[in-house]
N, C-alpha and C. Protein backbone atom coordinates (compact mmCIF):
# COMPACT_ATOMS: atom_id res chain seq x y z
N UNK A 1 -95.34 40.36 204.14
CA UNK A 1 -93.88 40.40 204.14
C UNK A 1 -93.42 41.67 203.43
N UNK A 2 -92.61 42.24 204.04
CA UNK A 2 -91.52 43.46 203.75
C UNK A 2 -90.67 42.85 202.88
N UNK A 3 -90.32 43.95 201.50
CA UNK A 3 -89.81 43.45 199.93
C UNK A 3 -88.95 44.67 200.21
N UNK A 4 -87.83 43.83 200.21
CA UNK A 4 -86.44 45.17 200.39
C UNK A 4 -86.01 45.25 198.80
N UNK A 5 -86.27 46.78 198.81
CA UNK A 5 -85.06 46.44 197.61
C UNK A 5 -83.96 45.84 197.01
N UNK A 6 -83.54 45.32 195.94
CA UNK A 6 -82.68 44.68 195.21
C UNK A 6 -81.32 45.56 195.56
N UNK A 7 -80.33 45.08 195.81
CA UNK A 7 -79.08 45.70 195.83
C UNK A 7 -78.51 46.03 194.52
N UNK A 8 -77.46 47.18 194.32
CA UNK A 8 -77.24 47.27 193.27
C UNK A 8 -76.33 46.01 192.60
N UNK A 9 -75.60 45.41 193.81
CA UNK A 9 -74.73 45.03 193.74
C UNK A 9 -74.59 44.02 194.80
N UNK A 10 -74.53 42.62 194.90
CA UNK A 10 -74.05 41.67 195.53
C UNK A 10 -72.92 42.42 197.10
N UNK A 11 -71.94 43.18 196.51
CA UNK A 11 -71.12 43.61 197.46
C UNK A 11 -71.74 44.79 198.45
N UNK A 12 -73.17 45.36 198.06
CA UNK A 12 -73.74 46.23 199.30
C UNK A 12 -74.38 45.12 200.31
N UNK A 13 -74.61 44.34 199.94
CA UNK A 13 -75.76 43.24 200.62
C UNK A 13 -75.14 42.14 201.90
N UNK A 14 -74.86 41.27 201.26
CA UNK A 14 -73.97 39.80 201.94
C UNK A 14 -74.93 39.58 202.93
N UNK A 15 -76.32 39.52 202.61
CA UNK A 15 -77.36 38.64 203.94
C UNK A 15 -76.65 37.38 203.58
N UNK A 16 -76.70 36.87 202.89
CA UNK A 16 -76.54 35.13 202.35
C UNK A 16 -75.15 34.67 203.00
N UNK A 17 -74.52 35.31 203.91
CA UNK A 17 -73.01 34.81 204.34
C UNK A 17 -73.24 34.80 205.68
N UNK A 18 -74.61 35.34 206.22
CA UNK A 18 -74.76 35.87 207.87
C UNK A 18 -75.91 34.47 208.34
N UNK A 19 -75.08 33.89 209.52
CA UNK A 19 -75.84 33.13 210.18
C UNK A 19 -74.92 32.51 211.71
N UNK A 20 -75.47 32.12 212.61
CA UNK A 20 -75.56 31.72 213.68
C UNK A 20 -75.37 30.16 213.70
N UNK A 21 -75.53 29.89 212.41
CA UNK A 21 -75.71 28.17 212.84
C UNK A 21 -74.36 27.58 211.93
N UNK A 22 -73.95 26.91 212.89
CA UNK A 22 -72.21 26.61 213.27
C UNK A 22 -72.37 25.49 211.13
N UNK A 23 -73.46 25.28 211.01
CA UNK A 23 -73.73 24.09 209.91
C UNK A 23 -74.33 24.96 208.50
N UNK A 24 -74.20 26.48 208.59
CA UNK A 24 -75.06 27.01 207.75
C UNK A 24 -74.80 26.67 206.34
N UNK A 25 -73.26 26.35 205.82
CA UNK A 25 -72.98 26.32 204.71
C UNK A 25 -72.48 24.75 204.07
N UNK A 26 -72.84 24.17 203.65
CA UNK A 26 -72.59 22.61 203.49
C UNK A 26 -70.92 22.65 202.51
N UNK A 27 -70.19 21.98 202.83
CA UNK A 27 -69.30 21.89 202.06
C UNK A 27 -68.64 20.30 201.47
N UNK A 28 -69.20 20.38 200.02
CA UNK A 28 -68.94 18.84 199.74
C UNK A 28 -67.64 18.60 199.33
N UNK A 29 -67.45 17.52 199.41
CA UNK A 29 -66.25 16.97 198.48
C UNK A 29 -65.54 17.65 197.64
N UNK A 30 -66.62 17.44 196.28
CA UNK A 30 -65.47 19.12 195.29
C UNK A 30 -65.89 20.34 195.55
N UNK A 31 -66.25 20.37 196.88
CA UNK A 31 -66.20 21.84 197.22
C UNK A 31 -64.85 21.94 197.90
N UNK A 32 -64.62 21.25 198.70
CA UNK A 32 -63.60 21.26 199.27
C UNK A 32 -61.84 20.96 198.48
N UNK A 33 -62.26 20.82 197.07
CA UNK A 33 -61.41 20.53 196.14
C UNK A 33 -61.15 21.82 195.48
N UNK A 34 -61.78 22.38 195.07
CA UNK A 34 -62.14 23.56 194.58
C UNK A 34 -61.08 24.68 195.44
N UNK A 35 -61.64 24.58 196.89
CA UNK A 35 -61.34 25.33 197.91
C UNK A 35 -59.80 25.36 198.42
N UNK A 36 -58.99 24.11 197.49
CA UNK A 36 -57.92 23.99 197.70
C UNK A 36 -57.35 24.49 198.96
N UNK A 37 -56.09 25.20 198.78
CA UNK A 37 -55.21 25.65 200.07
C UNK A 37 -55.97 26.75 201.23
N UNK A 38 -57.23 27.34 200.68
CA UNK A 38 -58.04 27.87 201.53
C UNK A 38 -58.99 26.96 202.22
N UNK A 39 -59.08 25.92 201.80
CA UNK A 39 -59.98 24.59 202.73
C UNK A 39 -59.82 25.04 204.02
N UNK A 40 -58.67 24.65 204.48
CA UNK A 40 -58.46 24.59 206.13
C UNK A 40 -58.31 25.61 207.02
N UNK A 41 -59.01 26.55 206.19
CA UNK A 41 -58.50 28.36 206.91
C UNK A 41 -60.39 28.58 206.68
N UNK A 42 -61.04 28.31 205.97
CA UNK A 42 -62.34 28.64 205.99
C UNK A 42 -63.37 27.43 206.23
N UNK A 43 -62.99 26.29 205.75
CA UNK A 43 -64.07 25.09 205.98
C UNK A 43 -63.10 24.19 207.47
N UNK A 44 -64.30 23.49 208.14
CA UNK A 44 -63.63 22.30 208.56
C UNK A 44 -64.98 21.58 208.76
N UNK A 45 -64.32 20.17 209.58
CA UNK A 45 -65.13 19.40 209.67
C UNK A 45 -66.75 19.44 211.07
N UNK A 46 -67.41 19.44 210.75
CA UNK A 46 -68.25 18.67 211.99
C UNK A 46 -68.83 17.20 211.95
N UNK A 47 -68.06 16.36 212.77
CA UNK A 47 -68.70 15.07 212.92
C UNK A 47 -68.02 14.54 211.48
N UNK A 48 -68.85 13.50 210.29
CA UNK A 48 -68.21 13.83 209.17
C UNK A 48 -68.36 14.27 207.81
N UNK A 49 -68.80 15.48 208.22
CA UNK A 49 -69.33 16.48 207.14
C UNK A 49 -68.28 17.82 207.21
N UNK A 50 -67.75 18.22 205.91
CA UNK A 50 -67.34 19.61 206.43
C UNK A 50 -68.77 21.07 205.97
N UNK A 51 -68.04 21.67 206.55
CA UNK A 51 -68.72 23.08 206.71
C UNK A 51 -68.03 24.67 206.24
N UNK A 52 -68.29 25.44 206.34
CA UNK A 52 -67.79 26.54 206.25
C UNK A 52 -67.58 27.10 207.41
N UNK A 53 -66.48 27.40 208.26
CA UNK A 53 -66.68 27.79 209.18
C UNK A 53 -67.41 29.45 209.07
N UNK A 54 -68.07 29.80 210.85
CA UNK A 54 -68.70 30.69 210.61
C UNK A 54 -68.08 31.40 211.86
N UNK A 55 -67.81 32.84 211.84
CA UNK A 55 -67.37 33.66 212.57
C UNK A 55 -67.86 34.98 212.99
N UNK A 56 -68.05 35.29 214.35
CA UNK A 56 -68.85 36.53 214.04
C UNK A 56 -70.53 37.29 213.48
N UNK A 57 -71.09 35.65 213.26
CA UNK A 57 -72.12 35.41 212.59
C UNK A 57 -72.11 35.10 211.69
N UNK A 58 -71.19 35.19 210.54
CA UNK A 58 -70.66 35.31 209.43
C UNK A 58 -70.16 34.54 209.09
N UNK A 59 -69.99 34.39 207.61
CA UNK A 59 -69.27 32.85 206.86
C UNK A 59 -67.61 33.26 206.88
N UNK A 60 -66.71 32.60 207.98
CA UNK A 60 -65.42 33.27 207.35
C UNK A 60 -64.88 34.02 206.45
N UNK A 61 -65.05 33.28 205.27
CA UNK A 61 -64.43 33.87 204.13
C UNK A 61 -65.11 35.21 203.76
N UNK A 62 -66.31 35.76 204.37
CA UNK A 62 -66.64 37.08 204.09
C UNK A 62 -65.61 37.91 204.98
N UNK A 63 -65.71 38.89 203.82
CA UNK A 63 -64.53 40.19 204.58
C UNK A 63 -65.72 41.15 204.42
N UNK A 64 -65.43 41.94 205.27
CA UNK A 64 -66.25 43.36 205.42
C UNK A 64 -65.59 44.60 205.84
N UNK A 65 -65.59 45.62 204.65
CA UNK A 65 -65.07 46.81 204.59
C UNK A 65 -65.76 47.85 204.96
N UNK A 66 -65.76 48.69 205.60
CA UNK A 66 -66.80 50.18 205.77
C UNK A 66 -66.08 50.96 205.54
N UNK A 67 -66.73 52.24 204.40
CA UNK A 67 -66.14 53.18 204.01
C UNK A 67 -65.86 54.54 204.78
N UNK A 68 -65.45 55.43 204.87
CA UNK A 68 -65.16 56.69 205.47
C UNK A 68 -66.65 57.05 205.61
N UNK A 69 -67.88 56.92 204.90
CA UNK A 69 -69.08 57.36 204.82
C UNK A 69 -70.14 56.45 205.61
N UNK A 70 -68.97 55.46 206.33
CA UNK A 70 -69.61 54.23 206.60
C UNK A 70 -70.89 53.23 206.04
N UNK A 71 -70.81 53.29 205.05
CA UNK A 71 -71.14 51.82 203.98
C UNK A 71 -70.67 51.04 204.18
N UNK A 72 -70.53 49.96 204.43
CA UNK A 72 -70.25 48.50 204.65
C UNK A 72 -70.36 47.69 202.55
N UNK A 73 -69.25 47.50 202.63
CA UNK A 73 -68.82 46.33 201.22
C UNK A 73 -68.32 45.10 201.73
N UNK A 74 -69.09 44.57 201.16
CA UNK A 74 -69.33 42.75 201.14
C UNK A 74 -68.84 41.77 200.22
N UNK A 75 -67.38 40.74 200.53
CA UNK A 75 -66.91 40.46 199.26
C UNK A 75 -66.59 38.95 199.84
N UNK A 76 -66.28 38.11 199.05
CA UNK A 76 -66.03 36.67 199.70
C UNK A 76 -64.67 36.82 199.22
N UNK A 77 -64.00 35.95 200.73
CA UNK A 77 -62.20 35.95 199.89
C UNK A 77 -62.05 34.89 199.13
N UNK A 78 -63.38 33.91 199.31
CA UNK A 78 -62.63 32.65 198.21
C UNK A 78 -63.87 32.63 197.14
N UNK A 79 -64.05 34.12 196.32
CA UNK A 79 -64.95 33.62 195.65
C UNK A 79 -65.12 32.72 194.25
N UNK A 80 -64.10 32.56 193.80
CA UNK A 80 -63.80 31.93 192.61
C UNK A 80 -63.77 30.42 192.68
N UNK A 81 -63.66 29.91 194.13
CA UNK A 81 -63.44 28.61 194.91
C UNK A 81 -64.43 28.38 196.13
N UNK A 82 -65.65 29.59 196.17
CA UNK A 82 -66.53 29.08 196.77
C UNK A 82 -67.27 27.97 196.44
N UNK A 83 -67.75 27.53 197.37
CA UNK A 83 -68.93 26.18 197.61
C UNK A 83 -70.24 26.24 196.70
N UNK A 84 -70.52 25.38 196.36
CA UNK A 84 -71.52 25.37 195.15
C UNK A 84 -72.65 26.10 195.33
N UNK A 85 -73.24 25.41 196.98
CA UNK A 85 -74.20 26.18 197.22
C UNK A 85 -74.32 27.67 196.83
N UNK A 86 -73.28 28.29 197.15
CA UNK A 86 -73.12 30.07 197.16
C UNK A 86 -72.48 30.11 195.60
N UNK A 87 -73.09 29.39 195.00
CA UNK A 87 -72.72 29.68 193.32
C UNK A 87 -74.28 29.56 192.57
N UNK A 88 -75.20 28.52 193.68
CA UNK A 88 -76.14 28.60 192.90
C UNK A 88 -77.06 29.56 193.31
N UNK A 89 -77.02 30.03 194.62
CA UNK A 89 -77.85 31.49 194.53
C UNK A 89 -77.53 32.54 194.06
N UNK A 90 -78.67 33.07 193.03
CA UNK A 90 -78.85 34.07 192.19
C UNK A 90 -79.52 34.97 193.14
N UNK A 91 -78.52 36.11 192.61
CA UNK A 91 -79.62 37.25 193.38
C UNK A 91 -80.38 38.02 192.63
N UNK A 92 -81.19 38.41 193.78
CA UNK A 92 -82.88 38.71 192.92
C UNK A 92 -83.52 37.51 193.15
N UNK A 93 -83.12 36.25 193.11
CA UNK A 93 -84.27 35.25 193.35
C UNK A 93 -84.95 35.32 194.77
N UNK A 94 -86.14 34.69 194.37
CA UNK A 94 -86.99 34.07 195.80
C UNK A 94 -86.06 34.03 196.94
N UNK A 95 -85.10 32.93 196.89
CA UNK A 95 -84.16 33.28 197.81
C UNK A 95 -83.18 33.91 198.35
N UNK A 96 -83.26 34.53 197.17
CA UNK A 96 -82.03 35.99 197.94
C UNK A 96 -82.81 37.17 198.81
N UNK A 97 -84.21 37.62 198.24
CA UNK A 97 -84.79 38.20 198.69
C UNK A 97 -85.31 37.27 200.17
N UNK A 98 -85.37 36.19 200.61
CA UNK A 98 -85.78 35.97 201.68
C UNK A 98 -84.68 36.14 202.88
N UNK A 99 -83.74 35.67 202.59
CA UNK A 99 -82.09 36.11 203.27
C UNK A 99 -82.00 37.43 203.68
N UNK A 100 -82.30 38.13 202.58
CA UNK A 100 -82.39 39.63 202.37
C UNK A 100 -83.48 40.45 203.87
N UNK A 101 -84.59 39.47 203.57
CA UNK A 101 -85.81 39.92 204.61
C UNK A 101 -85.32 39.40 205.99
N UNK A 102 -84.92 38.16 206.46
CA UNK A 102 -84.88 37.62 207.40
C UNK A 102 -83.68 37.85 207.69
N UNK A 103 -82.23 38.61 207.63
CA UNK A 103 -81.31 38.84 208.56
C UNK A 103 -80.77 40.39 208.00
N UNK A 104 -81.80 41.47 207.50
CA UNK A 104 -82.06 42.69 207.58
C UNK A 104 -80.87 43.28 208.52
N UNK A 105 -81.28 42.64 209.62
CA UNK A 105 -80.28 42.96 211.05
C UNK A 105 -79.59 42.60 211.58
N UNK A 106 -79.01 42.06 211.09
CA UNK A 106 -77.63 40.90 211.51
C UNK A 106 -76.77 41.51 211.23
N UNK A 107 -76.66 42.39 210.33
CA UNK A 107 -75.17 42.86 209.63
C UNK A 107 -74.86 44.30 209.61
N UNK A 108 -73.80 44.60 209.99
CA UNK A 108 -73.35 46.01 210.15
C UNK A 108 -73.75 46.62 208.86
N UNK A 109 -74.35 47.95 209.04
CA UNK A 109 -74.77 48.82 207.94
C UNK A 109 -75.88 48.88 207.72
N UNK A 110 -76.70 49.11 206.58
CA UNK A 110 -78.01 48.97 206.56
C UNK A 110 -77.98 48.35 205.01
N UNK A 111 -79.28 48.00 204.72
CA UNK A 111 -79.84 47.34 203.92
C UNK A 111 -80.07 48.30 202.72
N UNK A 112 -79.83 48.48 201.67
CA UNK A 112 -80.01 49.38 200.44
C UNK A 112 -80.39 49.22 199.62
């Protein structure tokens, strides 16, 4: 396995917001409490579980900026009221670096 470098910064990166699968982000109860008046603009339901919706590949609430130099910055709009899950990954861990390896190419820009 290919070991990408560590980002300097959470906001060059955002593998962990990129996915295809309509269920990627679980959203519980006080997540959805938390998430207050942004609930229904970024999560909804499937079946009866909610989710994060995902757009574009992407977790809604990610915004993505590219600079005049074209860099791509990676920021969540509800991050203070994100979902637990995306509170308990640390980056640099095992799992950030696997996110990191496995959707390399999913996301506009490159990997740094």
């Amino acid at each position: 396995m290919k070991i990408t470098p560590e980002p300097t910064d959470c906001l060059r990166c955002g593998a962990c917001c990129f996915s295809q699968l309509p269920t990627y982000v679980r959203v519980t109860g006080d997540d959805w409490v938390r998430l207050a008046g942004a609930a229904e603009r970024v999560a909804h339901f499937i079946g009866h579980r909610a989710y994060m919706r995902m757009s574009d590949g992407h977790c809604a609430a990610l915004a993505v900026r590219v600079d005049d130099a074209g860099a791509a910055e990676y920021f969540c709009s509800v991050y203070a009221q994100r979902p637990q899950v995306c509170r308990d990954l640390a980056r640099g861990s095992p799992q950030c670096q696997a996110e990191r390896e496995q959707k390399s190419d999913r996301r506009p820009g490159t990997m740094r």
